[in-house]
Structures are given as C-alpha cells and as structure tokens.
PDB file of N, CA and C in Angstrom:
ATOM      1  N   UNK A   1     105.509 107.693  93.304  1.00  0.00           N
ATOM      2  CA  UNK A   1     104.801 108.094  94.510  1.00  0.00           C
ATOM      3  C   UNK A   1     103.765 109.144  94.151  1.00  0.00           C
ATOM      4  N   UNK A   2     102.890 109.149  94.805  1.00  0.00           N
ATOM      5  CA  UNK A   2     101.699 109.784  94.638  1.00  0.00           C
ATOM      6  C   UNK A   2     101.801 110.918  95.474  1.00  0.00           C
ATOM      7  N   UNK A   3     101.611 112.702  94.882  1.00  0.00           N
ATOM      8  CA  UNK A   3     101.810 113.513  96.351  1.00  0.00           C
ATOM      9  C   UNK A   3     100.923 114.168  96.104  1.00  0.00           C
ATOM     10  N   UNK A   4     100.085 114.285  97.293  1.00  0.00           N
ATOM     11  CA  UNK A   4      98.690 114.854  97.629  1.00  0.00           C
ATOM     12  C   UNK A   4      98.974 116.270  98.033  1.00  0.00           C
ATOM     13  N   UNK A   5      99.766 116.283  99.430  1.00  0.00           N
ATOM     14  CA  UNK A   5     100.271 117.920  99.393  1.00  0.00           C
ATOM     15  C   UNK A   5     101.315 118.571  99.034  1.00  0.00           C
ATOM     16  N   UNK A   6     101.930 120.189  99.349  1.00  0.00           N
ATOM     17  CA  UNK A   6     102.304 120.649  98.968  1.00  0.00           C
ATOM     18  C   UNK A   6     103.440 120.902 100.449  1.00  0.00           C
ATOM     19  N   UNK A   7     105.032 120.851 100.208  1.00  0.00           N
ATOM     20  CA  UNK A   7     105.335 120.855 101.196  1.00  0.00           C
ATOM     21  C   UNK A   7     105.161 122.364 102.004  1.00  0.00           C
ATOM     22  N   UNK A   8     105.338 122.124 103.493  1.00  0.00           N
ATOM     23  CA  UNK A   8     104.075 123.446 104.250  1.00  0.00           C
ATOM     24  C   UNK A   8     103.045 123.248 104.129  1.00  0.00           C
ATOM     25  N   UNK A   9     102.308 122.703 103.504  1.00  0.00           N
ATOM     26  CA  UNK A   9     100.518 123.274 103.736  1.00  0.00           C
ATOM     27  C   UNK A   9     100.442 121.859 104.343  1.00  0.00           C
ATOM     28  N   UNK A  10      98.931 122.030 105.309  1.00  0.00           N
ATOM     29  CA  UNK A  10      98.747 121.647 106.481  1.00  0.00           C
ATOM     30  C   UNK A  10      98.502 119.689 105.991  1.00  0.00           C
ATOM     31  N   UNK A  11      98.102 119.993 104.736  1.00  0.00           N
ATOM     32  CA  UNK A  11      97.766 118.441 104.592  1.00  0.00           C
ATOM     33  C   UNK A  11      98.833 117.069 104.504  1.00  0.00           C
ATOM     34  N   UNK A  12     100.143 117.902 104.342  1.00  0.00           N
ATOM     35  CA  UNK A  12     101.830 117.101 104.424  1.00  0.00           C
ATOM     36  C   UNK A  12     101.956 116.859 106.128  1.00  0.00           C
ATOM     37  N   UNK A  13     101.505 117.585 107.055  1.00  0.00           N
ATOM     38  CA  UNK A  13     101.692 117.488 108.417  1.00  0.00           C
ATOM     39  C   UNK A  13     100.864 116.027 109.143  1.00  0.00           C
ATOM     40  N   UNK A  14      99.646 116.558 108.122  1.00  0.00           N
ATOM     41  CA  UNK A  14      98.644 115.040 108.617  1.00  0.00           C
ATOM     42  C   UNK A  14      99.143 114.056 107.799  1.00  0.00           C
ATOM     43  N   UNK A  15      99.465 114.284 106.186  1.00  0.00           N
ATOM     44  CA  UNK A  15     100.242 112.652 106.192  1.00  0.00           C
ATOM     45  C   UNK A  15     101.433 112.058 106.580  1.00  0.00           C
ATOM     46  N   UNK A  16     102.162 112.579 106.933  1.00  0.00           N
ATOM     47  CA  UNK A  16     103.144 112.646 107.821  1.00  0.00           C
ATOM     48  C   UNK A  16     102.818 112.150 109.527  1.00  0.00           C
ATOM     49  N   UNK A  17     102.193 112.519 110.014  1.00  0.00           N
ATOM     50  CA  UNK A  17     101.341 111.911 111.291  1.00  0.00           C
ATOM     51  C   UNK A  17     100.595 110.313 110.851  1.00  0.00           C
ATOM     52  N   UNK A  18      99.814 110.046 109.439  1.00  0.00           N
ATOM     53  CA  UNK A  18      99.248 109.214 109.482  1.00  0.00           C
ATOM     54  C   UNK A  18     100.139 107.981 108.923  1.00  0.00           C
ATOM     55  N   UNK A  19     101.296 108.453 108.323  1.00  0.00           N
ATOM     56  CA  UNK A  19     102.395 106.760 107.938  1.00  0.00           C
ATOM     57  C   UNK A  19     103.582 106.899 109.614  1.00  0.00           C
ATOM     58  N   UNK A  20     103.306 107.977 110.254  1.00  0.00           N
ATOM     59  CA  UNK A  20     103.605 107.700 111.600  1.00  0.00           C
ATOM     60  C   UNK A  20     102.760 106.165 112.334  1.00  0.00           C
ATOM     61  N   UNK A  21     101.527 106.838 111.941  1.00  0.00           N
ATOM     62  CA  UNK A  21     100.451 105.762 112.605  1.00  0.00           C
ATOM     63  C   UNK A  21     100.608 104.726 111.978  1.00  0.00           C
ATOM     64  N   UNK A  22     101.225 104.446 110.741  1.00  0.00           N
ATOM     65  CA  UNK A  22     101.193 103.219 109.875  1.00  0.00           C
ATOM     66  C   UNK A  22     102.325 102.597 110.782  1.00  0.00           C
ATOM     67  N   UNK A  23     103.388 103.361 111.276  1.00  0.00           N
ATOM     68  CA  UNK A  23     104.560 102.525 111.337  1.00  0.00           C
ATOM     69  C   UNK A  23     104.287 101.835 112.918  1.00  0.00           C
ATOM     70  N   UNK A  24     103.731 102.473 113.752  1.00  0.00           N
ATOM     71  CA  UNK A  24     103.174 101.514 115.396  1.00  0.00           C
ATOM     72  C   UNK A  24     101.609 101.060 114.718  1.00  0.00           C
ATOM     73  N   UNK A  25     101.507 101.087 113.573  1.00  0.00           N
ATOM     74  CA  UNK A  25     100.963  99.608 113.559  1.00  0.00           C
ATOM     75  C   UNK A  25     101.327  99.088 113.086  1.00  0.00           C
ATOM     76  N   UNK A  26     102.461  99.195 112.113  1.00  0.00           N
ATOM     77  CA  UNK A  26     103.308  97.608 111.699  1.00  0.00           C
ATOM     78  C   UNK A  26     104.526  97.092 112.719  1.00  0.00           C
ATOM     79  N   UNK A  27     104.640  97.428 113.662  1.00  0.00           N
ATOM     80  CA  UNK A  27     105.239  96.929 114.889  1.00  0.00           C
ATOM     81  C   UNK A  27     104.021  96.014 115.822  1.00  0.00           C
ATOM     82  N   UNK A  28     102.673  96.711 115.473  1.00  0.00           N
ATOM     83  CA  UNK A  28     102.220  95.914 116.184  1.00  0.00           C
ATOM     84  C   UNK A  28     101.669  94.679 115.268  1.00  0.00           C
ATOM     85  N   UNK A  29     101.617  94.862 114.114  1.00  0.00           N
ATOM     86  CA  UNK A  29     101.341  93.663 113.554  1.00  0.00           C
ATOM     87  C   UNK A  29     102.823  92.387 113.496  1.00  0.00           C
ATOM     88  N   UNK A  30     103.433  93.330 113.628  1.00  0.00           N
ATOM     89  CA  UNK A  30     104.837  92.388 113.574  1.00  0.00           C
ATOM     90  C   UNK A  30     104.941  91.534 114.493  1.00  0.00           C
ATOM     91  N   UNK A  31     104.623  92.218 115.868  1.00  0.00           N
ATOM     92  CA  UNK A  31     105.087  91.694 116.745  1.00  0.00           C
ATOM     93  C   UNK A  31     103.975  90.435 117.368  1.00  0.00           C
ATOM     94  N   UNK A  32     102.967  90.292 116.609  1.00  0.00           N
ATOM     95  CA  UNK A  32     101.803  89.210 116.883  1.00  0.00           C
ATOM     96  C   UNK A  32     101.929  88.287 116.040  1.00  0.00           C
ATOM     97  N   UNK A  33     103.029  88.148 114.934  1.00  0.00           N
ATOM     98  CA  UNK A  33     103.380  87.499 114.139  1.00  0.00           C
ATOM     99  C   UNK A  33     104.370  86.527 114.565  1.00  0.00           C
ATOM    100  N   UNK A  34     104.505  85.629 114.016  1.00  0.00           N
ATOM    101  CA  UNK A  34     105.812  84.494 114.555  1.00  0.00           C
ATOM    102  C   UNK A  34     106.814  84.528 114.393  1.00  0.00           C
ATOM    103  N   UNK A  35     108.352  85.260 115.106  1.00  0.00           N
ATOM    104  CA  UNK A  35     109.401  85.331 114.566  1.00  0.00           C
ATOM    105  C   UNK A  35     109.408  86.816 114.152  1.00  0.00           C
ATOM    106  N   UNK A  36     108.539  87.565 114.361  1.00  0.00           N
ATOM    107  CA  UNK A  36     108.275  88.846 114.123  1.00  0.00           C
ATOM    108  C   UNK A  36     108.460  89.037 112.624  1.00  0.00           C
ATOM    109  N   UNK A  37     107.903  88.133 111.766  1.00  0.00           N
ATOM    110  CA  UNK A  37     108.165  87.881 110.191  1.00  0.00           C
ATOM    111  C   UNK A  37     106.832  87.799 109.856  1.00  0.00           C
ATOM    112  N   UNK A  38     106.639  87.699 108.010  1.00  0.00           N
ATOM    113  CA  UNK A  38     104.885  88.311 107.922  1.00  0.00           C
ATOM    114  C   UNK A  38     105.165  88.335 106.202  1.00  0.00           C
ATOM    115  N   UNK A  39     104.853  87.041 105.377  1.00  0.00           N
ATOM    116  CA  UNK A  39     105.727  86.722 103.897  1.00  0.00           C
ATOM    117  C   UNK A  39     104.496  88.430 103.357  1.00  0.00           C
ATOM    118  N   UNK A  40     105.215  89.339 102.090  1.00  0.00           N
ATOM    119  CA  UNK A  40     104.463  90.058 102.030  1.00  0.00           C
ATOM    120  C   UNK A  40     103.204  90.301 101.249  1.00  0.00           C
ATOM    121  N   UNK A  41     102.900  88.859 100.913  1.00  0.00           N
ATOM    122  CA  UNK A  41     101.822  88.737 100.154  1.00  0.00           C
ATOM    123  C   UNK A  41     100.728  87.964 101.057  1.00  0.00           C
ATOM    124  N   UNK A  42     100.901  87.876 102.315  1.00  0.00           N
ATOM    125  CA  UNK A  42      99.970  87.707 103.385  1.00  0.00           C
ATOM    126  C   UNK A  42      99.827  88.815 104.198  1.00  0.00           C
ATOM    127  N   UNK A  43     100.573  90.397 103.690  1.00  0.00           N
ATOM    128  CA  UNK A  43     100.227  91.227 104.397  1.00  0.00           C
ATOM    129  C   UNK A  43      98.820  92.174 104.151  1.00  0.00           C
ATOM    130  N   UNK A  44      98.066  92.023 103.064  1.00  0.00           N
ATOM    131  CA  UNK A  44      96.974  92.410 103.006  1.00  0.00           C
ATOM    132  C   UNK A  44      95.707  91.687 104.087  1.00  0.00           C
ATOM    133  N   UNK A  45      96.131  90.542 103.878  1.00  0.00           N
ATOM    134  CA  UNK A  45      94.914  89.719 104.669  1.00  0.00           C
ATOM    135  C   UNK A  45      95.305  89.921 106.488  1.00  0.00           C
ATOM    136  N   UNK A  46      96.526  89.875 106.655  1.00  0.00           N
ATOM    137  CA  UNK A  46      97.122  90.163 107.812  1.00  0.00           C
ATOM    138  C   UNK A  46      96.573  90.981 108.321  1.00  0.00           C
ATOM    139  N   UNK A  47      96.551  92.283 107.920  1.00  0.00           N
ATOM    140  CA  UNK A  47      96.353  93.593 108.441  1.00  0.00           C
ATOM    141  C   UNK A  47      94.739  93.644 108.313  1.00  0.00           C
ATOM    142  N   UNK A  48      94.227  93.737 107.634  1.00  0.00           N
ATOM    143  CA  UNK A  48      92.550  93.334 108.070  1.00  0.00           C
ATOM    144  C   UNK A  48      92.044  92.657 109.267  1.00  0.00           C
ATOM    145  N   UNK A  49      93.068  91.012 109.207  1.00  0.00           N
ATOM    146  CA  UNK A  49      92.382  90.879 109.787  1.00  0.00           C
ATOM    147  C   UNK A  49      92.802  91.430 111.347  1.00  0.00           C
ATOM    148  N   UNK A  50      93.641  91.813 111.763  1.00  0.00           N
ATOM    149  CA  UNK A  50      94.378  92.242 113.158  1.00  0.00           C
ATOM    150  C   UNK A  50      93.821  93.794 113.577  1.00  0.00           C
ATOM    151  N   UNK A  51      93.677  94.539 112.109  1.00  0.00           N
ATOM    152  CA  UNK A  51      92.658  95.281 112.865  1.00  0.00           C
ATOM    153  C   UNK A  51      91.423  95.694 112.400  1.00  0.00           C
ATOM    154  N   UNK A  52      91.003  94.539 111.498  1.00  0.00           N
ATOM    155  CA  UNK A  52      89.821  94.253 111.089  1.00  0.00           C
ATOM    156  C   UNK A  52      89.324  95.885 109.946  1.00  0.00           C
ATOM    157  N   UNK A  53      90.164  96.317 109.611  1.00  0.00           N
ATOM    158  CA  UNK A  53      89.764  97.345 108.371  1.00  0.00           C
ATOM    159  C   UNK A  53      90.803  97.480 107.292  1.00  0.00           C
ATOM    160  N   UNK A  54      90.515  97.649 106.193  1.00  0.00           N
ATOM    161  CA  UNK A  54      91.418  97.515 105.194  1.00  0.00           C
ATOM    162  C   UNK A  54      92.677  98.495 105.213  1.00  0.00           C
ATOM    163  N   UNK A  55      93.584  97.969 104.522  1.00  0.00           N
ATOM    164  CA  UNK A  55      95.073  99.014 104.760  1.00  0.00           C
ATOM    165  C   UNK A  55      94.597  99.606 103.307  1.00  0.00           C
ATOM    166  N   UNK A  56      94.317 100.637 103.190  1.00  0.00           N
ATOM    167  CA  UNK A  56      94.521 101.610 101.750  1.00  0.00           C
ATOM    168  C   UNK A  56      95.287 102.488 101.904  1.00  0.00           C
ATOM    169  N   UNK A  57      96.158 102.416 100.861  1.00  0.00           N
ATOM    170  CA  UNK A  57      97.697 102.954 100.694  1.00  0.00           C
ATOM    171  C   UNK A  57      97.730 104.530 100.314  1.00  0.00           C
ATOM    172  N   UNK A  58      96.741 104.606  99.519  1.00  0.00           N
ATOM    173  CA  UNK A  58      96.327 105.783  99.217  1.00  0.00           C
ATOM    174  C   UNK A  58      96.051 106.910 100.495  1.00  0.00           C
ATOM    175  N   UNK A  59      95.433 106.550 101.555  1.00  0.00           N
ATOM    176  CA  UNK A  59      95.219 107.172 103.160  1.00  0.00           C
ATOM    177  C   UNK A  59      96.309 107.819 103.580  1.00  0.00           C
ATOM    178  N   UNK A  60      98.193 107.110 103.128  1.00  0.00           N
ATOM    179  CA  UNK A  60      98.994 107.806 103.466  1.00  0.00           C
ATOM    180  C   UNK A  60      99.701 108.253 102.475  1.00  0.00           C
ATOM    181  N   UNK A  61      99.079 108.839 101.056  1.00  0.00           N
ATOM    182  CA  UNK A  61      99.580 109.558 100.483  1.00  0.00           C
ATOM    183  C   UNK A  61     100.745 108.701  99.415  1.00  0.00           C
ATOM    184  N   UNK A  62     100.307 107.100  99.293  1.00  0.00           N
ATOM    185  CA  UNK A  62     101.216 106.696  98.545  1.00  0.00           C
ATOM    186  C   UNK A  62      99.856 105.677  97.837  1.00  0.00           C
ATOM    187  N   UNK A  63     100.845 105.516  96.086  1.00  0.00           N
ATOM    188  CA  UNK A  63      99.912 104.769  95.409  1.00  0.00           C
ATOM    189  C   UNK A  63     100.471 102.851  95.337  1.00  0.00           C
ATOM    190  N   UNK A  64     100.925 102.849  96.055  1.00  0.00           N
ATOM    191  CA  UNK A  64     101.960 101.240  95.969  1.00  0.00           C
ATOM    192  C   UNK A  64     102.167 101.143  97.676  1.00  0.00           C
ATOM    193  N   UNK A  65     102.034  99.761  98.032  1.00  0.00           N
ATOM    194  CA  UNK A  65     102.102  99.184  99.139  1.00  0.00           C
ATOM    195  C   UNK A  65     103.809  99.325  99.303  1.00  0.00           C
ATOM    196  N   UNK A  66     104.448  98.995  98.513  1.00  0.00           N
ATOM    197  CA  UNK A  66     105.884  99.315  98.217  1.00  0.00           C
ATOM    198  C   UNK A  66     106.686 100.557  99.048  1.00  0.00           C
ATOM    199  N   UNK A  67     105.611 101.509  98.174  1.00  0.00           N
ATOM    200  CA  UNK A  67     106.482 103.085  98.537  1.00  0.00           C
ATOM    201  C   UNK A  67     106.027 102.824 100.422  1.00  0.00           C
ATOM    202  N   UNK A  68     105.487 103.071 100.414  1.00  0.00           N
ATOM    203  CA  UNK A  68     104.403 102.895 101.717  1.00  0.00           C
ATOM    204  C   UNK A  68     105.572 102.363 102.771  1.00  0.00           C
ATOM    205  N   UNK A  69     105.527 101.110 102.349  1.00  0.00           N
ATOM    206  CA  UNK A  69     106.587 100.466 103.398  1.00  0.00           C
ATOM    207  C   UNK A  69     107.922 101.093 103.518  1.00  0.00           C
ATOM    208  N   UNK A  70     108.889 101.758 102.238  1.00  0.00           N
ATOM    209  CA  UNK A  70     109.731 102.369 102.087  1.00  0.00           C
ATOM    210  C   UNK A  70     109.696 103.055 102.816  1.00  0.00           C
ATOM    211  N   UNK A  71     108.458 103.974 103.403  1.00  0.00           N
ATOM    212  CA  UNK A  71     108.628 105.113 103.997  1.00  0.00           C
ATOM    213  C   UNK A  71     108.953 105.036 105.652  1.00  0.00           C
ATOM    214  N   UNK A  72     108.414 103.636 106.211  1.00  0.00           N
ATOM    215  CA  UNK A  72     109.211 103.362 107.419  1.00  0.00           C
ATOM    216  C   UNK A  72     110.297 102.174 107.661  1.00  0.00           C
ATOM    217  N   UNK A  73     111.555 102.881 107.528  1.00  0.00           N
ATOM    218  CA  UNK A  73     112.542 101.770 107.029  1.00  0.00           C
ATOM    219  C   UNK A  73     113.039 101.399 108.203  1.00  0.00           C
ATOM    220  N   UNK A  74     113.525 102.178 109.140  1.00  0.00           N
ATOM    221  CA  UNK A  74     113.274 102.338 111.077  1.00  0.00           C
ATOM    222  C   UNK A  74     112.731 100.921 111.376  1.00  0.00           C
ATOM    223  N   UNK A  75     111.316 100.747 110.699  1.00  0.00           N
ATOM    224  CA  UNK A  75     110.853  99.801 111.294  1.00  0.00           C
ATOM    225  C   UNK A  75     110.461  98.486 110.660  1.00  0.00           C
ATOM    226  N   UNK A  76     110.509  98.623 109.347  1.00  0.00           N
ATOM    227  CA  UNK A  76     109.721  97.599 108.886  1.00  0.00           C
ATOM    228  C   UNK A  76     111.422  97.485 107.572  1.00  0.00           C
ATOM    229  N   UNK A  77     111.722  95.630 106.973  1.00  0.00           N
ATOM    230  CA  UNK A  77     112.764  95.816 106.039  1.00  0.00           C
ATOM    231  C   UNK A  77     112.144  94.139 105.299  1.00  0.00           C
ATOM    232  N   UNK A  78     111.560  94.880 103.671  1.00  0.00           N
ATOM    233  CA  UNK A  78     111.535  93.934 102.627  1.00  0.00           C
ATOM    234  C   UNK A  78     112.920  93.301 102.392  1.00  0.00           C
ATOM    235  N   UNK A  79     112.435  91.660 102.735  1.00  0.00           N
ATOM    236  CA  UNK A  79     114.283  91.498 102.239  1.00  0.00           C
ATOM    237  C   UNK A  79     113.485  90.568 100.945  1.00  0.00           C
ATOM    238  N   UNK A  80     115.147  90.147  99.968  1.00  0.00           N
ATOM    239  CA  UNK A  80     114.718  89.484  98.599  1.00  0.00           C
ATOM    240  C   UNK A  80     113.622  88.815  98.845  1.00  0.00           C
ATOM    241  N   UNK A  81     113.838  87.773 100.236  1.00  0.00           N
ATOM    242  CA  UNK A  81     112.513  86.833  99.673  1.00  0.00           C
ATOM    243  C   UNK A  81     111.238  86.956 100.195  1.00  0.00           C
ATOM    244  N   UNK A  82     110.962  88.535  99.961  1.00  0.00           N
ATOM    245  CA  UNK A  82     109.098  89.503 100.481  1.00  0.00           C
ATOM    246  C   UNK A  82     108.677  89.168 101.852  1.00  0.00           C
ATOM    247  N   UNK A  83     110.126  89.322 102.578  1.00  0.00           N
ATOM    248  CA  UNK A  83     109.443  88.797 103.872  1.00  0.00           C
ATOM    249  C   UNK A  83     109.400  90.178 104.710  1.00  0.00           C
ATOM    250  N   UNK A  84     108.699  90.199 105.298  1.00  0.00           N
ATOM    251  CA  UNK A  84     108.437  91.746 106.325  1.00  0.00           C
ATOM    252  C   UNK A  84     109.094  91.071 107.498  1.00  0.00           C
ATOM    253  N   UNK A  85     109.873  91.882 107.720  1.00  0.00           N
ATOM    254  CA  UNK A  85     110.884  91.778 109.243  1.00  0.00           C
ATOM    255  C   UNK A  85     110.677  93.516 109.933  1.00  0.00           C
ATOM    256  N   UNK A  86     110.790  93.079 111.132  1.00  0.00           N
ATOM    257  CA  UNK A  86     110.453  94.275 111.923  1.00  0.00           C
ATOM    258  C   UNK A  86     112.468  94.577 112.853  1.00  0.00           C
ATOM    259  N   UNK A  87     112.449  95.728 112.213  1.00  0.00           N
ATOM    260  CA  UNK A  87     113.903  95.878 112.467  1.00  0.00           C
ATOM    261  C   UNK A  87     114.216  95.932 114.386  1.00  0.00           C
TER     262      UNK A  87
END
C-alpha cells in the first residue's frame, strides 16, 4: 500500500473521506449491474463508463486496484472467481 499521509495530518482525513466516496460509488455501480455482480476485469471499463471518468487508484491513496477494494469490505467482496459482489 502506498501512504501519502501521516496519521493526524489533515491529508489522512481527506483520504479517508475520498475511499468513503469510492465505496457509494461502488454500490452505485453495483447496483446498475445485473445480479449486483461486475467480473473484475470489466471493472475498469465499467466505472468509466457509468461515470464517465477514470477510476485512479492512486486518488485514494492506494497503488493497486486490489488494496483499494480491500479497503471497503462493508461493501464490496472479491470472491475466487474476480467477481465483485456488493455485500
């Protein structure tokens, strides 16, 4: 994992707010999906195109789409076969 701030200083508060924002939008991408499922190697193109701007992973302070998702487990669960399910 990639860490940009320092815990306390103000820039952990905003990434912390912004994989907030990641996680009501992967509910909302989930939920426009069929079965609320989304294989995870159609989730790059997915997410562009639903809200038409690229997902860079880096924005919330992680260097892997992986960690990223890890970080909202609440909502989003990689199972073996890379499928995004919305818990």
């Amino acid at each position: 994992m990639l860490i940009i701030a320092e815990p306390g200083s103000p820039g952990l508060a905003s990434l912390t707010q912004q994989v907030a924002q990641f996680g009501r939008e992967m509910v909302d991408l989930l939920k426009a999906q069929p079965h609320c499922r989304l294989a995870l190697s159609r989730f790059i193109p997915a997410y562009h195109q639903h809200f038409g701007r690229q997902c860079r992973v880096a924005d919330y302070g992680y260097s892997r789409l992986s960690e990223l998702l890890d970080a909202v487990p609440h909502i989003v669960q990689v199972k073996l076969s890379e499928i995004l399910y919305l818990c």
